[in-house]
C-alpha atoms as a PDB file:
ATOM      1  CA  UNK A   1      -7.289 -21.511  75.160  1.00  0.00           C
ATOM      2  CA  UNK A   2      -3.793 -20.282  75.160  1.00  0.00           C
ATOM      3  CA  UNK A   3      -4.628 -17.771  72.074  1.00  0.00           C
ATOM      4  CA  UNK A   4      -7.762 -16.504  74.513  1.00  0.00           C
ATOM      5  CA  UNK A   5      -5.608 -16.082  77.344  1.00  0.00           C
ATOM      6  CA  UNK A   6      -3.236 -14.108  75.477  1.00  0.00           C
ATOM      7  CA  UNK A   7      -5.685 -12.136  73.879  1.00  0.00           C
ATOM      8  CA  UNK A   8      -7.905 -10.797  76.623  1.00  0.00           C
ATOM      9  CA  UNK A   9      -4.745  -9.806  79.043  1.00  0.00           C
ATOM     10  CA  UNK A  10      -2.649  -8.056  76.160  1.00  0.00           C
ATOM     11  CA  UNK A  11      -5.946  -6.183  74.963  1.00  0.00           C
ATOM     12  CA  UNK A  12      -7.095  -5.228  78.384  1.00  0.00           C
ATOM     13  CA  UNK A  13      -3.353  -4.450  79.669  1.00  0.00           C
ATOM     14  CA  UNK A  14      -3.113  -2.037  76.576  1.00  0.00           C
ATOM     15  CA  UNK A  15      -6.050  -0.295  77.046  1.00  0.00           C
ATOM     16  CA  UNK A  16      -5.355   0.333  81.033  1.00  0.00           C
ATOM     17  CA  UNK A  17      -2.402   1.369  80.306  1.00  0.00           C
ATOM     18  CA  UNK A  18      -0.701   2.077  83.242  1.00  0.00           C
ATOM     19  CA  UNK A  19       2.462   3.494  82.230  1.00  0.00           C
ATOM     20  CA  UNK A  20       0.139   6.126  80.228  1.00  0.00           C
ATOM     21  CA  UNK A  21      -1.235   7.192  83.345  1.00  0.00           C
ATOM     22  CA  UNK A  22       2.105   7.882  85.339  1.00  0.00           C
ATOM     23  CA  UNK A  23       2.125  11.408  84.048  1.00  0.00           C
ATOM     24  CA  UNK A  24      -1.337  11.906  85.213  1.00  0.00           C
ATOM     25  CA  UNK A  25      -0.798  10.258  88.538  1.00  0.00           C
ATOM     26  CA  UNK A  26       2.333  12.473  89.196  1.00  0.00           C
ATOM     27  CA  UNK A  27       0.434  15.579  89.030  1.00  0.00           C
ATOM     28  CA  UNK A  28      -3.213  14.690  91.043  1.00  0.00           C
ATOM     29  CA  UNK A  29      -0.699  13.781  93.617  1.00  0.00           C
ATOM     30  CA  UNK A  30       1.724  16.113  93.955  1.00  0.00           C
ATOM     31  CA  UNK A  31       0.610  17.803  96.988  1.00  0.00           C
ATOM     32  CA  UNK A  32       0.056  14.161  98.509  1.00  0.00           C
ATOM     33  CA  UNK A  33       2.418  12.897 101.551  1.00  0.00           C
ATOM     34  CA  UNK A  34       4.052   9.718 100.644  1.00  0.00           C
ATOM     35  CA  UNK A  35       1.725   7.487 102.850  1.00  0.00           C
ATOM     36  CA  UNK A  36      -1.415   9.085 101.033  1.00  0.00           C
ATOM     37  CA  UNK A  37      -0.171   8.938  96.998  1.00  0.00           C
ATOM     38  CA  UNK A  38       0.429   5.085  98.269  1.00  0.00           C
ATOM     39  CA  UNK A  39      -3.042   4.590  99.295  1.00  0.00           C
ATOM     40  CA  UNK A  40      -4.413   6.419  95.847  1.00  0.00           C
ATOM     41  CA  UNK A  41      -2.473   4.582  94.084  1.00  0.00           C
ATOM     42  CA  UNK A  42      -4.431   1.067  95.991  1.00  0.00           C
ATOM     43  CA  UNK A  43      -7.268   2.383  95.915  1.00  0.00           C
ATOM     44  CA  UNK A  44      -7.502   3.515  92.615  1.00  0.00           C
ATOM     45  CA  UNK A  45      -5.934   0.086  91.266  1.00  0.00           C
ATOM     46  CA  UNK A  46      -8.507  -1.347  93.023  1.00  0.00           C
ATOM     47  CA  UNK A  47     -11.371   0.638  92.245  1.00  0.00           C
ATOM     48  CA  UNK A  48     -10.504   0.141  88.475  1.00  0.00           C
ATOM     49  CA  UNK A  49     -10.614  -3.781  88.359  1.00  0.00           C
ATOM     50  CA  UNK A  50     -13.544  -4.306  90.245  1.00  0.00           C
ATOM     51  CA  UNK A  51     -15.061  -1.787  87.760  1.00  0.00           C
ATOM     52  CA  UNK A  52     -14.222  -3.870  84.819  1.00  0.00           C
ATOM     53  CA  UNK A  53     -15.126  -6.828  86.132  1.00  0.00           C
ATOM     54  CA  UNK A  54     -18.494  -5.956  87.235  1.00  0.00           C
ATOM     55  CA  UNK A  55     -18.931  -4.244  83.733  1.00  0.00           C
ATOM     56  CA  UNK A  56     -17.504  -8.238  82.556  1.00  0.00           C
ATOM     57  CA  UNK A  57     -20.450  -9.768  84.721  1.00  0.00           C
ATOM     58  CA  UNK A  58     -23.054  -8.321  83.390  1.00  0.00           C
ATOM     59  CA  UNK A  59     -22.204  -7.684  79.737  1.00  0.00           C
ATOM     60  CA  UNK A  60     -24.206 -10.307  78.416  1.00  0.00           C
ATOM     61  CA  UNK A  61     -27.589  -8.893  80.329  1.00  0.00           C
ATOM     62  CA  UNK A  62     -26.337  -5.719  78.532  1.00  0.00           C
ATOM     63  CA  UNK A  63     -26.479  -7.480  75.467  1.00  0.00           C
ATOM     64  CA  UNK A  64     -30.009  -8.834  75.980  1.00  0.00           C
ATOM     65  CA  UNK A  65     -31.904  -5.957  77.371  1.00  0.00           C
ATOM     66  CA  UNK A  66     -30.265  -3.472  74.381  1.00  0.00           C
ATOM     67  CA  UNK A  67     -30.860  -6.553  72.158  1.00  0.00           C
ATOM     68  CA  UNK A  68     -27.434  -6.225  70.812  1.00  0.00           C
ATOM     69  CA  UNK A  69     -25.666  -8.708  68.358  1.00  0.00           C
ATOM     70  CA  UNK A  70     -22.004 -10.155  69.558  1.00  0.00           C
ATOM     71  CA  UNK A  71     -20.724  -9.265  66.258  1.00  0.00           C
ATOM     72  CA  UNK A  72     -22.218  -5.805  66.371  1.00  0.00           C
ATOM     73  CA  UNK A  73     -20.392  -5.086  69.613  1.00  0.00           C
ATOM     74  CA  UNK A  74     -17.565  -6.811  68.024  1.00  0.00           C
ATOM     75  CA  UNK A  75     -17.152  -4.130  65.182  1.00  0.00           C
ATOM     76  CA  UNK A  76     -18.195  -1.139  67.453  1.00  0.00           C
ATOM     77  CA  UNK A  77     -15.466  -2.509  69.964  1.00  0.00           C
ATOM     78  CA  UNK A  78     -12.609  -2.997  67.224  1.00  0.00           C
ATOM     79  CA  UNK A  79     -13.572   0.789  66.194  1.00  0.00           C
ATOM     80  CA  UNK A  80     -13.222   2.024  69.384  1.00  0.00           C
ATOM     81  CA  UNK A  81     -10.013   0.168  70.301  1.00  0.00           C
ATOM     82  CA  UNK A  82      -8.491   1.614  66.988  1.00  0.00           C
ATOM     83  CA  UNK A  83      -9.379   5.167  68.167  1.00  0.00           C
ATOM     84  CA  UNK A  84      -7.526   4.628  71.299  1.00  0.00           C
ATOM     85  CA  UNK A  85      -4.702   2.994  69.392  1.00  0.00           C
ATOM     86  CA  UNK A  86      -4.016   5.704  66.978  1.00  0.00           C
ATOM     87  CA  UNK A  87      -4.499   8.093  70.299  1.00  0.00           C
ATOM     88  CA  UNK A  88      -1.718   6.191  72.104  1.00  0.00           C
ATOM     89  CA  UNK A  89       0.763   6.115  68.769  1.00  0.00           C
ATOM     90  CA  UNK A  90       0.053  10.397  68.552  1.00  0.00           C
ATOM     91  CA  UNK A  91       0.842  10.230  72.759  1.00  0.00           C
ATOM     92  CA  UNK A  92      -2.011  11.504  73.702  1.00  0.00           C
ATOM     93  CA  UNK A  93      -4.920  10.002  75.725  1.00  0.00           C
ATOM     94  CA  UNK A  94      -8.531  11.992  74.162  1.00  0.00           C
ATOM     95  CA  UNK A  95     -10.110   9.317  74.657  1.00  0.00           C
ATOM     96  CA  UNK A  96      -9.168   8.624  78.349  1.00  0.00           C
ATOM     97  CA  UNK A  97      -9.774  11.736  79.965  1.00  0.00           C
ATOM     98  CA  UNK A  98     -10.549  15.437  79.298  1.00  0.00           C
ATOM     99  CA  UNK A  99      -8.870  18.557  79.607  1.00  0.00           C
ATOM    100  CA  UNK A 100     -12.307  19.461  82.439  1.00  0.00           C
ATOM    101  CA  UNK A 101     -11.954  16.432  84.390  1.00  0.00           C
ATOM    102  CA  UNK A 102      -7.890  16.317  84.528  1.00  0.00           C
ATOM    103  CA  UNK A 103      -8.833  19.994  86.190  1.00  0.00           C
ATOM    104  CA  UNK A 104     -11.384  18.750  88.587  1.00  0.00           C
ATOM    105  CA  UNK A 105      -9.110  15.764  89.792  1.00  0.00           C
ATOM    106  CA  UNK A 106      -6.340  18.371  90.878  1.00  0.00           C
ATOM    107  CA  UNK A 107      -8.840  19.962  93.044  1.00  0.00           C
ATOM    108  CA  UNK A 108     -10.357  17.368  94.204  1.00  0.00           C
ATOM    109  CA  UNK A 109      -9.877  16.025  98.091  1.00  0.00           C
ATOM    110  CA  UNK A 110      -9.430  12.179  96.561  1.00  0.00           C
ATOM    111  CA  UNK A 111      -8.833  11.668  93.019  1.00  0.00           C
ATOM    112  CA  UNK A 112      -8.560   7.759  93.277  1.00  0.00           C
ATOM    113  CA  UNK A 113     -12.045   6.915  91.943  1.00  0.00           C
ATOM    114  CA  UNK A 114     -12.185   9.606  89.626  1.00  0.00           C
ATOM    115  CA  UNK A 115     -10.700  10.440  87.395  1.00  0.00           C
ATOM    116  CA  UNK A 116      -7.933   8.178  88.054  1.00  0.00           C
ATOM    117  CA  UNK A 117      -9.602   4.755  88.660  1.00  0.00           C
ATOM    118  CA  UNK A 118     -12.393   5.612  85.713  1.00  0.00           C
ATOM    119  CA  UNK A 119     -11.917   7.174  83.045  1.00  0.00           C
ATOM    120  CA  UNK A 120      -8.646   6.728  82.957  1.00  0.00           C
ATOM    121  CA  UNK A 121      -7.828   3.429  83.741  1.00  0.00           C
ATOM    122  CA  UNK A 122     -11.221   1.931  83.375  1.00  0.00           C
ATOM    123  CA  UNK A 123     -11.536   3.777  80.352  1.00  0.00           C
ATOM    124  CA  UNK A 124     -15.071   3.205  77.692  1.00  0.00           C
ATOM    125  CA  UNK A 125     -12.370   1.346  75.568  1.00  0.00           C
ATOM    126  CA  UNK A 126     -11.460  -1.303  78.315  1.00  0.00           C
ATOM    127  CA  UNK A 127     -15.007  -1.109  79.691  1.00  0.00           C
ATOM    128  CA  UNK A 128     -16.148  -2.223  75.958  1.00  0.00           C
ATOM    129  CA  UNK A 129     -13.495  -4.596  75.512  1.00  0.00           C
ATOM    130  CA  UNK A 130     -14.001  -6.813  78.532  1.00  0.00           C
ATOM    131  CA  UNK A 131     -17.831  -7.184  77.353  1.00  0.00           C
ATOM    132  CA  UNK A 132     -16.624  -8.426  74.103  1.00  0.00           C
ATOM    133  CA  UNK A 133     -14.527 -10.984  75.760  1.00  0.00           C
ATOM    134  CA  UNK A 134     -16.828 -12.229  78.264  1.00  0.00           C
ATOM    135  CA  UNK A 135     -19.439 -12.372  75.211  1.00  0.00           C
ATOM    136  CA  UNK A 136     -16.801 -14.225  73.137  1.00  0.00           C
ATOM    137  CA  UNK A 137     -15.705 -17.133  76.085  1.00  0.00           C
ATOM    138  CA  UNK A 138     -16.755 -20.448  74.998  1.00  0.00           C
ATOM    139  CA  UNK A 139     -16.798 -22.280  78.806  1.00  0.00           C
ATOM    140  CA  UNK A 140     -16.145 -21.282  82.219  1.00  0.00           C
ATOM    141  CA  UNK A 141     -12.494 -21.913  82.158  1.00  0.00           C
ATOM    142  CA  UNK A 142     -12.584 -18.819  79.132  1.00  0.00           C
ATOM    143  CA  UNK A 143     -14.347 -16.520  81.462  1.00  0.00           C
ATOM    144  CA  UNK A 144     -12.059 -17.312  84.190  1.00  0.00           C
ATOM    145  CA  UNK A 145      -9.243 -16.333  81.998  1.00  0.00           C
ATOM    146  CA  UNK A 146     -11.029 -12.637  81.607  1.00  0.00           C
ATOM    147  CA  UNK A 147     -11.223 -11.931  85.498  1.00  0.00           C
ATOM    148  CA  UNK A 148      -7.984 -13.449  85.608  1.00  0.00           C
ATOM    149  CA  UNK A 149      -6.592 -10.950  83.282  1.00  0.00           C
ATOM    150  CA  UNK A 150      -8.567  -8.145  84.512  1.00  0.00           C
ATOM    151  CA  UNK A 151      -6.974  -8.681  88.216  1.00  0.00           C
ATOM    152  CA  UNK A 152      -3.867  -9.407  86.681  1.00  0.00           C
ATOM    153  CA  UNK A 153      -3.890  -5.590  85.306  1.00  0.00           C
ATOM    154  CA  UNK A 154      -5.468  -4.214  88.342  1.00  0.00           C
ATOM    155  CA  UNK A 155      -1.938  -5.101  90.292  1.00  0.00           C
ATOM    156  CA  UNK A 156       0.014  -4.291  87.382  1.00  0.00           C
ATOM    157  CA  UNK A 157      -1.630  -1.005  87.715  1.00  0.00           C
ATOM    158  CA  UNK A 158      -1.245  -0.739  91.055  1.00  0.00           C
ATOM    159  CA  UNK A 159       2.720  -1.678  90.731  1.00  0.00           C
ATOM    160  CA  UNK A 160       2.953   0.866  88.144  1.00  0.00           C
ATOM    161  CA  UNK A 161       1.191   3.591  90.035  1.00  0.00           C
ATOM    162  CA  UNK A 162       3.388   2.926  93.087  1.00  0.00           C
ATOM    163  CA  UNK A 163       6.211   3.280  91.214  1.00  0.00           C
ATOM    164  CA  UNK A 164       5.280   6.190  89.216  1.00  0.00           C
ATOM    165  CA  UNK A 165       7.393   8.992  89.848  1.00  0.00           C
ATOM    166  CA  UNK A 166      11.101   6.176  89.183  1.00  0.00           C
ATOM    167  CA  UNK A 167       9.553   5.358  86.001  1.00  0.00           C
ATOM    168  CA  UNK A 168       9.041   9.264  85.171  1.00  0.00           C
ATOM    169  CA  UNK A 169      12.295   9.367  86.318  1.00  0.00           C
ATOM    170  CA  UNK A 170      14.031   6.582  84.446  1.00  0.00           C
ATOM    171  CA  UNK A 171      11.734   7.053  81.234  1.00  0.00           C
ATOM    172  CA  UNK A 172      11.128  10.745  80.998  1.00  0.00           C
ATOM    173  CA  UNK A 173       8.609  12.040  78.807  1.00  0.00           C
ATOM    174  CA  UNK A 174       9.894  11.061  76.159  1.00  0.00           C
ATOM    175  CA  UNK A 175      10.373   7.790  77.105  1.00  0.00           C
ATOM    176  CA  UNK A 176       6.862   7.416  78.329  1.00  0.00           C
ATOM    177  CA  UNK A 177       5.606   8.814  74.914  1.00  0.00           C
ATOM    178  CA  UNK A 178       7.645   5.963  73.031  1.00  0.00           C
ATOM    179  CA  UNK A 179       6.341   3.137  75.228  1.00  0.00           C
ATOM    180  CA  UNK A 180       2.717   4.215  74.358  1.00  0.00           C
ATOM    181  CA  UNK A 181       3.622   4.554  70.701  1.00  0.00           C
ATOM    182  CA  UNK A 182       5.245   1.096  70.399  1.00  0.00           C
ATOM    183  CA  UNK A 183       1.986  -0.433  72.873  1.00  0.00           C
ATOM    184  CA  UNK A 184      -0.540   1.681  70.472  1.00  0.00           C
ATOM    185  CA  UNK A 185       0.626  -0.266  66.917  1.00  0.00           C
ATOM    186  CA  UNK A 186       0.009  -3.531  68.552  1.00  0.00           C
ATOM    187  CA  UNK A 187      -3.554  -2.700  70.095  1.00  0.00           C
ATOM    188  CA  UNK A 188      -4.446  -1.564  66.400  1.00  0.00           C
ATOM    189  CA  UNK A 189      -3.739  -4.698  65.455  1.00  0.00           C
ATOM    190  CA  UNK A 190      -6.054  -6.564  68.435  1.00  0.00           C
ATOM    191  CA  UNK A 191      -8.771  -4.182  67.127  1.00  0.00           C
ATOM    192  CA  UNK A 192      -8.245  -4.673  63.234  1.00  0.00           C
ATOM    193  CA  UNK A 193      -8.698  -8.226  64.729  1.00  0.00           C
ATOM    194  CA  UNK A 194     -11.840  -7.737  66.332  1.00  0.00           C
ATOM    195  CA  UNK A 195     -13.636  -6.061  63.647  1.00  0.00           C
ATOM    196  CA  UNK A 196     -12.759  -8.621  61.181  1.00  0.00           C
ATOM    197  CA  UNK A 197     -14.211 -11.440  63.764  1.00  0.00           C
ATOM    198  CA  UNK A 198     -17.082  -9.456  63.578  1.00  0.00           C
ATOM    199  CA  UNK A 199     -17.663  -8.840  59.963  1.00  0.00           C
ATOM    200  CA  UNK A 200     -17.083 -12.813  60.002  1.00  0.00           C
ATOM    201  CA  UNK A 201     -19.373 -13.402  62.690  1.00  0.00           C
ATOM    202  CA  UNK A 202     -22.281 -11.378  60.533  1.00  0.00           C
ATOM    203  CA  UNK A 203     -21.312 -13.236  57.267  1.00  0.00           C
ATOM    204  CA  UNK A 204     -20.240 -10.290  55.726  1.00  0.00           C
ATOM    205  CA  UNK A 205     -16.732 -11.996  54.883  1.00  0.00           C
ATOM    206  CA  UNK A 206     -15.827 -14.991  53.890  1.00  0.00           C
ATOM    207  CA  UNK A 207     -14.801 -17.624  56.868  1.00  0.00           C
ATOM    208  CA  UNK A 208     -11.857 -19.721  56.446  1.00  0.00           C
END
């Protein structure tokens, strides 16, 4: 249970990544008053988590209507988690958001629910990973743990957000870049993980 637990809030933490989306934040913002980059950063942290967890409530019914295999998704997951691994140890975020939509967003009247809330934090990778999860509990208590985790990153997001332009501050860019870099060679390792699971869970290795 503890192993679970661990699991599903370090992998979906990662893939969030808050401190990844400081920079980003900073400059949708900038021409926001105080009281207003507070409320984008709420509503955005909010926005994201109940995103993921409605895409955790109905993953299995995903599953069943694409007729898709758990270890299938498994794989596909782990690939896609790797991608945003190696992404994260280069410092850069392709796979969160474009060039186009960072563009649009610093137009845009409210940039809470996009792009900040999804892609960004509610990225495909996080989106992907929380089905795998919720497709992998075992009892209710498991699939507690996921929303727990899920809401657990939604204020740690939301913390993060608020706090946004200190942590520039205090971090830098370069600083920023090294946290990702150091957060990216562990999530490789959650999706190296998942793949194998998979690979087990289709008999194409060997089980313990």
């Amino acid at each position: 249970m503890l192993d679970f637990a661990t699991t599903a809030f370090v992998s979906i933490l990662f893939l969030v990544d808050p401190p990844g989306t400081v920079p980003a934040f900073i400059a949708l913002t900038s021409r926001y008053s105080p009281a207003k980059r507070k409320k984008t950063a709420l509503v955005a942290s909010v926005a994201a988590t109940a995103i993921l967890m409605g895409f955790a409530a109905v993953g299995n019914v995903i599953f069943q209507v694409l007729r898709l295999s758990l270890p299938a998704f498994q794989i596909a997951g782990g690939l896609v988690l790797f991608l945003v691994a190696l992404d994260m140890i280069r410092a850069q975020r392709s796979t969160q958001e474009s060039a186009d939509e960072m563009s649009e967003g610093e137009s845009a009247a409210d940039v809470a629910i996009a792009p900040l809330a999804i892609p960004m934090l509610a990225g495909p990778a996080a989106l992907s990973t929380v089905t795998v999860l919720m497709a992998q509990a075992n009892d209710a208590g498991q699939v507690s743990l996921v929303f727990l985790a899920i809401a657990l990153t939604g204020l740690i997001s939301y913390v993060t957000l608020r706090l946004a332009e200190p942590i520039q501050k205090r971090l830098g860019k370069t600083g920023v870049h090294v946290l990702d870099r150091v957060l990216g060679l562990v999530l490789a390792g959650i999706a190296v993980q998942f793949v194998l699971n998979g690979l087990k869970a289709a008999e194409l290795l060997p089980k313990p």
